[in-house]
N, C-alpha and C. Protein backbone atom coordinates (compact mmCIF):
# COMPACT_ATOMS: atom_id res chain seq x y z
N UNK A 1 293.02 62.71 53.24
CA UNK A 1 292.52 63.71 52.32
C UNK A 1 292.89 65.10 52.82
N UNK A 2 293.61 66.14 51.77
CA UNK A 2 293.35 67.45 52.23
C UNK A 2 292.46 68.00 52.53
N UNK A 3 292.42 69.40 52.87
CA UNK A 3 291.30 70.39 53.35
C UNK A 3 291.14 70.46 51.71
N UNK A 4 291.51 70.82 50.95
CA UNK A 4 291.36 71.34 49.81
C UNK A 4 290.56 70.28 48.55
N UNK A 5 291.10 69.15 48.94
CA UNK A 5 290.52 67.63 48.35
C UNK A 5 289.27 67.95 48.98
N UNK A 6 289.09 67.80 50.26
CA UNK A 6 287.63 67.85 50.67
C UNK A 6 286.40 69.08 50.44
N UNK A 7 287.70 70.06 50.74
CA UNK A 7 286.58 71.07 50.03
C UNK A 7 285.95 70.83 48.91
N UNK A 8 286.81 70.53 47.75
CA UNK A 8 286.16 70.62 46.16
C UNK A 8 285.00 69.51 46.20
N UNK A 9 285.45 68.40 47.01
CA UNK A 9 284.50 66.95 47.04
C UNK A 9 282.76 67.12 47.93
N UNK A 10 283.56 68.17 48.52
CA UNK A 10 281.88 69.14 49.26
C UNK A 10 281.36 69.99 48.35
N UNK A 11 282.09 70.88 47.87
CA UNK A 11 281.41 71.92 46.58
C UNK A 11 280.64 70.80 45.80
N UNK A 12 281.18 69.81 45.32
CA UNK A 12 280.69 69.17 43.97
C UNK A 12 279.04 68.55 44.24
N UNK A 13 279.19 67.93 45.60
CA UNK A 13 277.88 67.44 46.05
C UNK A 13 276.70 68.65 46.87
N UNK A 14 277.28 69.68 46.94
CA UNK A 14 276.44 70.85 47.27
C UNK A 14 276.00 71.18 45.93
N UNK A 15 276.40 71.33 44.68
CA UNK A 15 276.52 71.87 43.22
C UNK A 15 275.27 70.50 42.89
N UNK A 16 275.60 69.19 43.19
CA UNK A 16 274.74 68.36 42.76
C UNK A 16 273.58 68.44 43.39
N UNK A 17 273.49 68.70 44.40
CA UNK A 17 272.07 69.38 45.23
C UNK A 17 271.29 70.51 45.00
N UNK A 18 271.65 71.22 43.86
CA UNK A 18 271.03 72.43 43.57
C UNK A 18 271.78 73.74 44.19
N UNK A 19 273.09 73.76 44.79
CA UNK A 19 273.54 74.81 45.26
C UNK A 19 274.04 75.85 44.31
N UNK A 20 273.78 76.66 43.57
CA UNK A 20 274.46 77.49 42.60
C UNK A 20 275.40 78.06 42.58
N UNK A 21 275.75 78.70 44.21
CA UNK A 21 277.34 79.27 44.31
C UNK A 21 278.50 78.24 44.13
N UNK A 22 277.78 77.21 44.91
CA UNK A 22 279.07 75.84 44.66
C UNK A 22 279.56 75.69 43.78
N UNK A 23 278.00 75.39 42.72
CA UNK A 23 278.34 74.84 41.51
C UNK A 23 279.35 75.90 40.49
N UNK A 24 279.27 77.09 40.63
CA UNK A 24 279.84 78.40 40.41
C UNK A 24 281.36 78.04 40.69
N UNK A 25 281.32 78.20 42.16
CA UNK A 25 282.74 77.60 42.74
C UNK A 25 283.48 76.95 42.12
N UNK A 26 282.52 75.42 42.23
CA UNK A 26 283.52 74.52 41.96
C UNK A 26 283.90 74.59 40.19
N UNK A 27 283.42 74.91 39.43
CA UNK A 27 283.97 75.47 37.91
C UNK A 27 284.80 76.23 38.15
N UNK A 28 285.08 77.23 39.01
CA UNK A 28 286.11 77.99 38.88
C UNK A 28 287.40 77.62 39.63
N UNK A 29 286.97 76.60 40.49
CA UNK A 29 288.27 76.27 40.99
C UNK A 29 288.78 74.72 40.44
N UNK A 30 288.04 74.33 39.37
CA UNK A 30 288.48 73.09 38.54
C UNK A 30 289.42 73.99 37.26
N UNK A 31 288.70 75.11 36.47
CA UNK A 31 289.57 75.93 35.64
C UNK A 31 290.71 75.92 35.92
N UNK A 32 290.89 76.59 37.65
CA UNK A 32 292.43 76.91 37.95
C UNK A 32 293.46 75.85 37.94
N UNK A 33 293.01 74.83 38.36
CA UNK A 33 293.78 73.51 38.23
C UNK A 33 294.05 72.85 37.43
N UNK A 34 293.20 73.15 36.04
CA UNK A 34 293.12 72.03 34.65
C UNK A 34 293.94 73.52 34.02
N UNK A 35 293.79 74.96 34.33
CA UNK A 35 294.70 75.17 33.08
C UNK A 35 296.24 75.08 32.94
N UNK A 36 296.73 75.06 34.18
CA UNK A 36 298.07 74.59 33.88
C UNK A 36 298.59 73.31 33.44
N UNK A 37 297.46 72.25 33.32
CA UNK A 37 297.81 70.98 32.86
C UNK A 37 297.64 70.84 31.56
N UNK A 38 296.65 71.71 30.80
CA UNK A 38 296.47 72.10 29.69
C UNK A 38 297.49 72.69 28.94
N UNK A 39 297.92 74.24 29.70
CA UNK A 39 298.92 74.48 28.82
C UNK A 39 300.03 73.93 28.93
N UNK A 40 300.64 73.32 29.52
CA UNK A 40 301.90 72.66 29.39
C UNK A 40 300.99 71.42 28.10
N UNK A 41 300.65 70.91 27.63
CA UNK A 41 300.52 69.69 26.72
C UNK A 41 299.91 70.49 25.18
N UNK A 42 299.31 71.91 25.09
CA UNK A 42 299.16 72.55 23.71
C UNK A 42 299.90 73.74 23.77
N UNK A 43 300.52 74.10 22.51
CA UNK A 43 301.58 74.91 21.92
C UNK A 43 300.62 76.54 21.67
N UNK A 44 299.69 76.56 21.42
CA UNK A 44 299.19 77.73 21.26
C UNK A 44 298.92 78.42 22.16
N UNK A 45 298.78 79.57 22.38
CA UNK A 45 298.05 80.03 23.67
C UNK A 45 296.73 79.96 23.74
N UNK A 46 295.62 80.08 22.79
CA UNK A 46 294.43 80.45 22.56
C UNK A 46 293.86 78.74 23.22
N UNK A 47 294.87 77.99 22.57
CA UNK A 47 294.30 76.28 23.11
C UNK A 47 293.61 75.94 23.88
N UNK A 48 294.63 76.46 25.44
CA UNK A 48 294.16 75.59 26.42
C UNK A 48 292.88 76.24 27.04
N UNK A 49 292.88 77.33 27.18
CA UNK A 49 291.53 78.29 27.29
C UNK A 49 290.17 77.57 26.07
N UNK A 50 290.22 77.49 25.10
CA UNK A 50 289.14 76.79 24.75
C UNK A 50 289.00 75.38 25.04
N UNK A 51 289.96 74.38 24.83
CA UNK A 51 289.59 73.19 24.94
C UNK A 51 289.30 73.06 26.98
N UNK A 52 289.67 73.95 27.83
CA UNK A 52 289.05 74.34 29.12
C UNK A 52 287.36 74.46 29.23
N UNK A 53 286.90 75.17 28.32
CA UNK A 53 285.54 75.55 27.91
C UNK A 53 284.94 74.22 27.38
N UNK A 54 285.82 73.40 26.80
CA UNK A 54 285.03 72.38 26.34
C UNK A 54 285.18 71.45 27.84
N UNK A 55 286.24 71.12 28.03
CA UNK A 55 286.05 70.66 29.81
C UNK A 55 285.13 70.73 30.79
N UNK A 56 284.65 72.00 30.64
CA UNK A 56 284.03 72.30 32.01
C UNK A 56 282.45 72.23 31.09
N UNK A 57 282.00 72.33 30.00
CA UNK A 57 281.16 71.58 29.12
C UNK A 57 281.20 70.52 29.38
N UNK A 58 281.42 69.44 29.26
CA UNK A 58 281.57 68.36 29.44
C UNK A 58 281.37 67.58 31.04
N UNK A 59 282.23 68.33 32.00
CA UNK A 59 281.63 68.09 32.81
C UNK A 59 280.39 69.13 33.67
N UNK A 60 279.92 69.63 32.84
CA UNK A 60 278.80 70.05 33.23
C UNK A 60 277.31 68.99 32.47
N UNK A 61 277.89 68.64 31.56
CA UNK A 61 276.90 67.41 31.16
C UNK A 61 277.58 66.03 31.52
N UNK A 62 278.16 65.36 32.18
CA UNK A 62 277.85 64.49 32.78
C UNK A 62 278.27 64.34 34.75
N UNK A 63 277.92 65.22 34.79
CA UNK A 63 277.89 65.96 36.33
C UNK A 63 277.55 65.01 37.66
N UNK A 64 276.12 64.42 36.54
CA UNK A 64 275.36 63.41 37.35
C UNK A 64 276.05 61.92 37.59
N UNK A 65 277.56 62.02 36.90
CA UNK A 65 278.00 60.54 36.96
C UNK A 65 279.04 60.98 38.03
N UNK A 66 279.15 62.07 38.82
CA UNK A 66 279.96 61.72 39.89
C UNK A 66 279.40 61.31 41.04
N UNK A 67 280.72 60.26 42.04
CA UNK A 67 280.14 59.50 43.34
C UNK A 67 280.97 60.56 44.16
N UNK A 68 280.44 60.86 44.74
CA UNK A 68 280.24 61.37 45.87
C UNK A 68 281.34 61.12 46.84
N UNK A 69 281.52 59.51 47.01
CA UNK A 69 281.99 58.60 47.77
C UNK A 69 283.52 58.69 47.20
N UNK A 70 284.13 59.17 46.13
CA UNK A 70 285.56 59.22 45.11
C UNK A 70 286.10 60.56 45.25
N UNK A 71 287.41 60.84 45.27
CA UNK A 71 287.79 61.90 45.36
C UNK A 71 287.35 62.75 43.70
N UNK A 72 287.01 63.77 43.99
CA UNK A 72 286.99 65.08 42.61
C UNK A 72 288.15 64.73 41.69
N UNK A 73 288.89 65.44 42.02
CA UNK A 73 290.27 65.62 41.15
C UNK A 73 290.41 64.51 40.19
N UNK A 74 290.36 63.10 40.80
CA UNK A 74 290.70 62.02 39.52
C UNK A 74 289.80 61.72 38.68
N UNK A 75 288.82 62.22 38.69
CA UNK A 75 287.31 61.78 37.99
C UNK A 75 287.26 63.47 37.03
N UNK A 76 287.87 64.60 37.59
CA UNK A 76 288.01 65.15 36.83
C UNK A 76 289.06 65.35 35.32
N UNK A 77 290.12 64.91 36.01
CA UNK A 77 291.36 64.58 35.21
C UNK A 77 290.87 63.77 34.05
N UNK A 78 290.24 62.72 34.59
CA UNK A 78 289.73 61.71 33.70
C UNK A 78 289.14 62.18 32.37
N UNK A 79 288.47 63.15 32.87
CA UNK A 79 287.38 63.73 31.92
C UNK A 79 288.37 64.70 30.98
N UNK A 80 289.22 65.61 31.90
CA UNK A 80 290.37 66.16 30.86
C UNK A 80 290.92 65.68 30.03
N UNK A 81 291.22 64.78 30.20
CA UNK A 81 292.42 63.92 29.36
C UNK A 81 291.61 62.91 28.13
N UNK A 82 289.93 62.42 28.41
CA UNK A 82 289.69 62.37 27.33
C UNK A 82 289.24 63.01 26.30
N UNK A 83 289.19 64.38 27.12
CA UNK A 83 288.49 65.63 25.78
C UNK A 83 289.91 65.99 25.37
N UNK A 84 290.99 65.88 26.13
CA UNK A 84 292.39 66.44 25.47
C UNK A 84 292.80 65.36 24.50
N UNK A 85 292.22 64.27 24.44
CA UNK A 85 292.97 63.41 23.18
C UNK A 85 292.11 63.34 22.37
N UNK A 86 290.35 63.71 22.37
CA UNK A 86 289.81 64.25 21.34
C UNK A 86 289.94 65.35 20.66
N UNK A 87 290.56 66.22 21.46
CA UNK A 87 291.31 67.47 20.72
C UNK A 87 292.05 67.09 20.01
N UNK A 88 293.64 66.74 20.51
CA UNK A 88 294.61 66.07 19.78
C UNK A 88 294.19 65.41 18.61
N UNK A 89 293.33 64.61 18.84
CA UNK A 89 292.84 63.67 17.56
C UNK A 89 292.74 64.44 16.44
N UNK A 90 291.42 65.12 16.64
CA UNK A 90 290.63 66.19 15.73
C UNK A 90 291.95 66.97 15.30
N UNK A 91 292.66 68.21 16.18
CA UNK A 91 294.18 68.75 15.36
C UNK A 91 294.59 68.17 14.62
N UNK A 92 295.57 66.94 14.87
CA UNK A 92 296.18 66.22 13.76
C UNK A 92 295.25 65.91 12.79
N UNK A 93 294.36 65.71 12.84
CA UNK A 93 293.06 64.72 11.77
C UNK A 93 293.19 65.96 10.13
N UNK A 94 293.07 67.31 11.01
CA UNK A 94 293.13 68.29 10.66
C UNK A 94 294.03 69.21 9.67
N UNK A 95 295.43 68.68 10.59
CA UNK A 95 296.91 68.68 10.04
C UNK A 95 296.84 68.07 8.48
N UNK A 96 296.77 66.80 8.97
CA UNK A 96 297.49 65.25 8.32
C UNK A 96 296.38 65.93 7.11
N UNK A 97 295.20 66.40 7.01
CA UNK A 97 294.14 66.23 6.03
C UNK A 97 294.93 67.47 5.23
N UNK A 98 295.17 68.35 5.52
CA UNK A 98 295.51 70.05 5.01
C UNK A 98 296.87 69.61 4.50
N UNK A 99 297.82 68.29 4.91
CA UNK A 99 299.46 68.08 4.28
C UNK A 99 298.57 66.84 3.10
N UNK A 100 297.36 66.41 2.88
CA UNK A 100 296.86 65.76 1.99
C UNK A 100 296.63 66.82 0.56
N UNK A 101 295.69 67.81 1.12
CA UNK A 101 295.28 68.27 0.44
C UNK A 101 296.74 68.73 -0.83
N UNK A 102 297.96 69.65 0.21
CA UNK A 102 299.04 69.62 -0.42
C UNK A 102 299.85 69.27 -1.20
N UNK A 103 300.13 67.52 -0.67
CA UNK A 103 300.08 66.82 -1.18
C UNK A 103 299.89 66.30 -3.06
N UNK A 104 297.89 66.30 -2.76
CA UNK A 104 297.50 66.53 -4.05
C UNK A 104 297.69 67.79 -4.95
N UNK A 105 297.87 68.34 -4.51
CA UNK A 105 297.86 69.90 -5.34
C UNK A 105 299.84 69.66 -5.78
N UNK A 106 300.88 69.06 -5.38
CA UNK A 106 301.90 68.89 -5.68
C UNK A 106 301.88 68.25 -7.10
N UNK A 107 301.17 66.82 -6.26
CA UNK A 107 300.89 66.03 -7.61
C UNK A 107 300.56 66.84 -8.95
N UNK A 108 299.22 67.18 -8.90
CA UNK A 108 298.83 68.20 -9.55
C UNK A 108 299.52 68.82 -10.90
N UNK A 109 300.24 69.39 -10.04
CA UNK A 109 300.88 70.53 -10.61
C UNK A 109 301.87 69.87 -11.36
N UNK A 110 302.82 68.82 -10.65
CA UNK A 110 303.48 68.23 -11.46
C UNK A 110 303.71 67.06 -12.31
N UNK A 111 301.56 66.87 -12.40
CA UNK A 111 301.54 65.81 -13.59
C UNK A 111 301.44 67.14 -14.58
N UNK A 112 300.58 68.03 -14.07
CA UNK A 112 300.14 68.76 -15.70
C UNK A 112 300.79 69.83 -15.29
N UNK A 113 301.89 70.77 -15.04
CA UNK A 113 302.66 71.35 -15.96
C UNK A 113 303.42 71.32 -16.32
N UNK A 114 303.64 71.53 -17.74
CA UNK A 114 304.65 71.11 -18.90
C UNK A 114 305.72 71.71 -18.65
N UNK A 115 306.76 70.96 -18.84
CA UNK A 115 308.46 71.48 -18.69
C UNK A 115 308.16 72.04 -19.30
N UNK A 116 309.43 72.88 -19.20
CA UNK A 116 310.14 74.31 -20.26
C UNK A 116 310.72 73.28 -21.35
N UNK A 117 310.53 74.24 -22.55
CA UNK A 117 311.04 73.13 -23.72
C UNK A 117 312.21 74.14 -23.73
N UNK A 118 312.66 74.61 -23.52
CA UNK A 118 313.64 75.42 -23.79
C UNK A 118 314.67 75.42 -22.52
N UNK A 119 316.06 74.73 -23.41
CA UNK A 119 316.97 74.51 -22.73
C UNK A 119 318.24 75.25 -23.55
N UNK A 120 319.65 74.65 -22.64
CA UNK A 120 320.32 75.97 -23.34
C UNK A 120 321.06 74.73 -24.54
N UNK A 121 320.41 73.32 -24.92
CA UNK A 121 320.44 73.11 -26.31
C UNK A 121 319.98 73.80 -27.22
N UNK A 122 318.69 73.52 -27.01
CA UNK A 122 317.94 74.31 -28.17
C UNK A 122 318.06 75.81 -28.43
N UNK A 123 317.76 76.19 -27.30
CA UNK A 123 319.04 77.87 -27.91
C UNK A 123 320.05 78.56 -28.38
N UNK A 124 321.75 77.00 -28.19
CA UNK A 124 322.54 77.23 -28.48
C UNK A 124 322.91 77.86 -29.68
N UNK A 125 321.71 78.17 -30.69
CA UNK A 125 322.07 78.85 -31.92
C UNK A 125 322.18 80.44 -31.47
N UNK A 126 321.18 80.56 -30.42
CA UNK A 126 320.82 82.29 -30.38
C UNK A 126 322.02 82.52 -29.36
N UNK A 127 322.44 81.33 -28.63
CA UNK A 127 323.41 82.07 -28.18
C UNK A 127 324.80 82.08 -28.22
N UNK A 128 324.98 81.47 -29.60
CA UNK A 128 326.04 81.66 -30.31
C UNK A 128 326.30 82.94 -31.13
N UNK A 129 325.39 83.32 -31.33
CA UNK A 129 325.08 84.50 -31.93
C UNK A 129 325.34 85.96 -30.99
N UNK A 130 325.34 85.89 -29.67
CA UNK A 130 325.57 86.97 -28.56
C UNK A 130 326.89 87.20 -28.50
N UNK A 131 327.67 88.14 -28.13
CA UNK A 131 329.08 88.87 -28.41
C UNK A 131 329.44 87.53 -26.47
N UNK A 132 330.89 87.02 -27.84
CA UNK A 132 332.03 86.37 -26.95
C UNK A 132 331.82 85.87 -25.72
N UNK A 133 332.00 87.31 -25.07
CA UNK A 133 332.07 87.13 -23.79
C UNK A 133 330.78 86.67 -23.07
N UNK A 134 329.78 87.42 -23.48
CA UNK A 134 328.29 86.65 -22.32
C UNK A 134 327.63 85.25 -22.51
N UNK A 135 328.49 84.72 -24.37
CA UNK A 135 328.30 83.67 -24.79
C UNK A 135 328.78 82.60 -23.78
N UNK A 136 330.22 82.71 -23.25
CA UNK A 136 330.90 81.95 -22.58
C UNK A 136 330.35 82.13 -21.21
N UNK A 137 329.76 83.24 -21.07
CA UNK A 137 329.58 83.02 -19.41
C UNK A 137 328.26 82.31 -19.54
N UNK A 138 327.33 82.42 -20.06
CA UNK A 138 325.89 81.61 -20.13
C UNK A 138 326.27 80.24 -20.58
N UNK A 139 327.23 79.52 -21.23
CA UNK A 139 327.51 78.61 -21.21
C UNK A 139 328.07 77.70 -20.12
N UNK A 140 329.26 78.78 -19.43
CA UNK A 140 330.16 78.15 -18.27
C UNK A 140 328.72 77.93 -17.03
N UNK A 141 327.88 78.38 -16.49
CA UNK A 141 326.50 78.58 -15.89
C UNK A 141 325.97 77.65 -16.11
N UNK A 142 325.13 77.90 -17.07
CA UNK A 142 324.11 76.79 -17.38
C UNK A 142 324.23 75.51 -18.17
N UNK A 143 325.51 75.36 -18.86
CA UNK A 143 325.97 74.19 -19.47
C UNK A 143 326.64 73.61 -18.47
N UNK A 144 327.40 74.37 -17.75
CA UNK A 144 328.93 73.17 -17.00
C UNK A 144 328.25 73.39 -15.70
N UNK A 145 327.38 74.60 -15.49
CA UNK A 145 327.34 74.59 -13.76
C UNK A 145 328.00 75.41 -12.86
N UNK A 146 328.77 76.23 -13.65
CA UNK A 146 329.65 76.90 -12.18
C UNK A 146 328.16 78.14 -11.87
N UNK A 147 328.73 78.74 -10.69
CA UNK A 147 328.17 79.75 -10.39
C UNK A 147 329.12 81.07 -10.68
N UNK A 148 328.18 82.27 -10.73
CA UNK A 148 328.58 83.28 -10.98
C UNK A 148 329.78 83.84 -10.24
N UNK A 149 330.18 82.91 -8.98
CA UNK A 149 331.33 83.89 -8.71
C UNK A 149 332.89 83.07 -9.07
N UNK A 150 332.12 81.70 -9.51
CA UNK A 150 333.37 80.86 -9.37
C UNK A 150 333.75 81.54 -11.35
N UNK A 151 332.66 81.65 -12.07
CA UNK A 151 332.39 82.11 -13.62
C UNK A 151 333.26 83.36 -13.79
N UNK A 152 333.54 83.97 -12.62
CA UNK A 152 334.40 85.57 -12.49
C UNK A 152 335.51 85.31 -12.37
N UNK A 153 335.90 84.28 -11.09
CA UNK A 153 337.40 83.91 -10.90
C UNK A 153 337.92 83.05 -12.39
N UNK A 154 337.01 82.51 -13.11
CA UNK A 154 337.68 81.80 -14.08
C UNK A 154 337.91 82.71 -15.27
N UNK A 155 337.15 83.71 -15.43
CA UNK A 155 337.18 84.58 -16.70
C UNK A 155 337.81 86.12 -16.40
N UNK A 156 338.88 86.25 -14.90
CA UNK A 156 339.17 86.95 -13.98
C UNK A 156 338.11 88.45 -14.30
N UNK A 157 336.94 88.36 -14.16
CA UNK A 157 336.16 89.26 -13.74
C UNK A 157 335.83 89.44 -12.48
N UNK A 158 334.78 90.08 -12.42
CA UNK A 158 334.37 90.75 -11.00
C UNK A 158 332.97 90.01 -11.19
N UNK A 159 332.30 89.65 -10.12
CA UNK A 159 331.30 88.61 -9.97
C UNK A 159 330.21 89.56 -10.29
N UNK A 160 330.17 90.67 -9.87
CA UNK A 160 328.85 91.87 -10.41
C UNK A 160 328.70 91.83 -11.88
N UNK A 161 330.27 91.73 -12.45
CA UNK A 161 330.09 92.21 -13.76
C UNK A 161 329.46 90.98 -14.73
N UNK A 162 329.60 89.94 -14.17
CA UNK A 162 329.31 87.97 -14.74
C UNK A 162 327.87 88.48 -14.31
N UNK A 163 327.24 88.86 -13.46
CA UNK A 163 326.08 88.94 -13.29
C UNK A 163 325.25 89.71 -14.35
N UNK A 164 326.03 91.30 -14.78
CA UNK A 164 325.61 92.33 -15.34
C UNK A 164 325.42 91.49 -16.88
N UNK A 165 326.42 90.99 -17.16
CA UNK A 165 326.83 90.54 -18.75
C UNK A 165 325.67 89.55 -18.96
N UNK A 166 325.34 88.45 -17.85
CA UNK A 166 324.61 87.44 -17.94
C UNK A 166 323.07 88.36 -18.00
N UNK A 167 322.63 89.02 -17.03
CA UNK A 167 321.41 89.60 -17.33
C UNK A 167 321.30 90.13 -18.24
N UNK A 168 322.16 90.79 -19.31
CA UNK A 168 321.58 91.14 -20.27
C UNK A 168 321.89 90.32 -21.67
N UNK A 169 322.62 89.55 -21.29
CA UNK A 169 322.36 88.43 -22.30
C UNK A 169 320.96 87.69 -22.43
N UNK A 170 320.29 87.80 -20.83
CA UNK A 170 319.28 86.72 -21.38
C UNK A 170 318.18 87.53 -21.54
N UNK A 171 318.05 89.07 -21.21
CA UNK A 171 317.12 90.39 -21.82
C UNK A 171 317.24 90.16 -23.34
N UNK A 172 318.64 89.79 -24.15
CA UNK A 172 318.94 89.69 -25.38
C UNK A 172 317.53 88.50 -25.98
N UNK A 173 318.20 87.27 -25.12
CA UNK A 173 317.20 86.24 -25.71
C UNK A 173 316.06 86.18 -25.39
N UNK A 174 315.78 86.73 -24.54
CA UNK A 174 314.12 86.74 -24.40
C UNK A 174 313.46 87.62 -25.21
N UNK A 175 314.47 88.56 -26.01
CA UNK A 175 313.40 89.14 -26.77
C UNK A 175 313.29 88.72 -28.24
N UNK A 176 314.62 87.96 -28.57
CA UNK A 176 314.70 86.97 -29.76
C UNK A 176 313.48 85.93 -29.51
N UNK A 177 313.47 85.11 -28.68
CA UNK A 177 312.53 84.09 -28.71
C UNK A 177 311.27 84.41 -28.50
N UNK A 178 310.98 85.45 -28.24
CA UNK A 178 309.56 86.01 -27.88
C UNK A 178 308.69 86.33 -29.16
N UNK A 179 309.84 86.27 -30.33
CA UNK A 179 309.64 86.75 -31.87
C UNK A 179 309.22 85.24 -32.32
């Protein structure tokens, strides 16, 4: 055994005897040792500092189940590692419930809201009716699919201007159909 093993294994049974500095002690020198094992296994910073607090909780209520006769350190670990996978638990429980909730609210949304009834069939009258050129580009777009810059190289425009023509083509129809 180290000096240092033995020390903590003396603090703990001085602390169980009513010693208060020990017991003082030995919390503060279990902190130093559990928080680097802590933060290396949670991603937050705020983590390992609380679920530490719940640690040294924990073994401050069952205090009375250490032997004396066993080294500290593994009986402490012990105790870490099952409040760290009740953490873990509880997080994910937490997660998994909040990607549920999501989930439902997806559903949701996409039993009850109603498509757009308006496609560029049913418009094709109004936008037959728009001058030539923005006719063909809202068609080449949204009928065949190209994008606006491939819509420029084919109609040798300038991709700003397929943009310009198209926005105000559909300023045009939105204010037709709004009637």
């Amino acid at each position: 055994m180290t000096d240092k093993t033995h020390h903590l294994e003396t603090l703990m049974k001085q602390a169980l005897n009513g010693d208060q500095r020990a017991y003082a002690e030995i919390l503060q020198e279990t902190a130093r040792f559990l928080r680097p094992f802590l933060a290396k296994r949670l991603s937050f910073t705020n983590e390992p500092d609380d679920l530490l607090q719940e640690i040294l909780l924990s073994i401050h209520k069952v205090r009375h189940t250490y032997d004396g006769n066993r080294p500290y350190k593994p009986w402490v670990y012990a105790i870490a590692r099952f409040r760290l996978q009740d953490y873990l638990r509880t997080h994910y429980a937490d997660q998994l419930h909040h990607a549920d909730d999501i989930s439902e609210l997806e559903n949701y949304l996409h039993e009850n809201v109603t498509e757009s009834v308006i496609s560029y069939e049913s418009i094709s009258g109004e936008i037959g009716k728009l001058p030539q050129r923005q006719a063909t580009i809202l068609q080449l777009m949204h009928q065949e699919g190209y994008t606006a810059k491939e819509v420029a190289e084919k109609l040798g425009m300038n991709e700003s201007a397929v943009k310009v023509a198209a926005h105000r083509a559909y300023k045009v129809l939105r204010q037709k159909l709004e009637k």
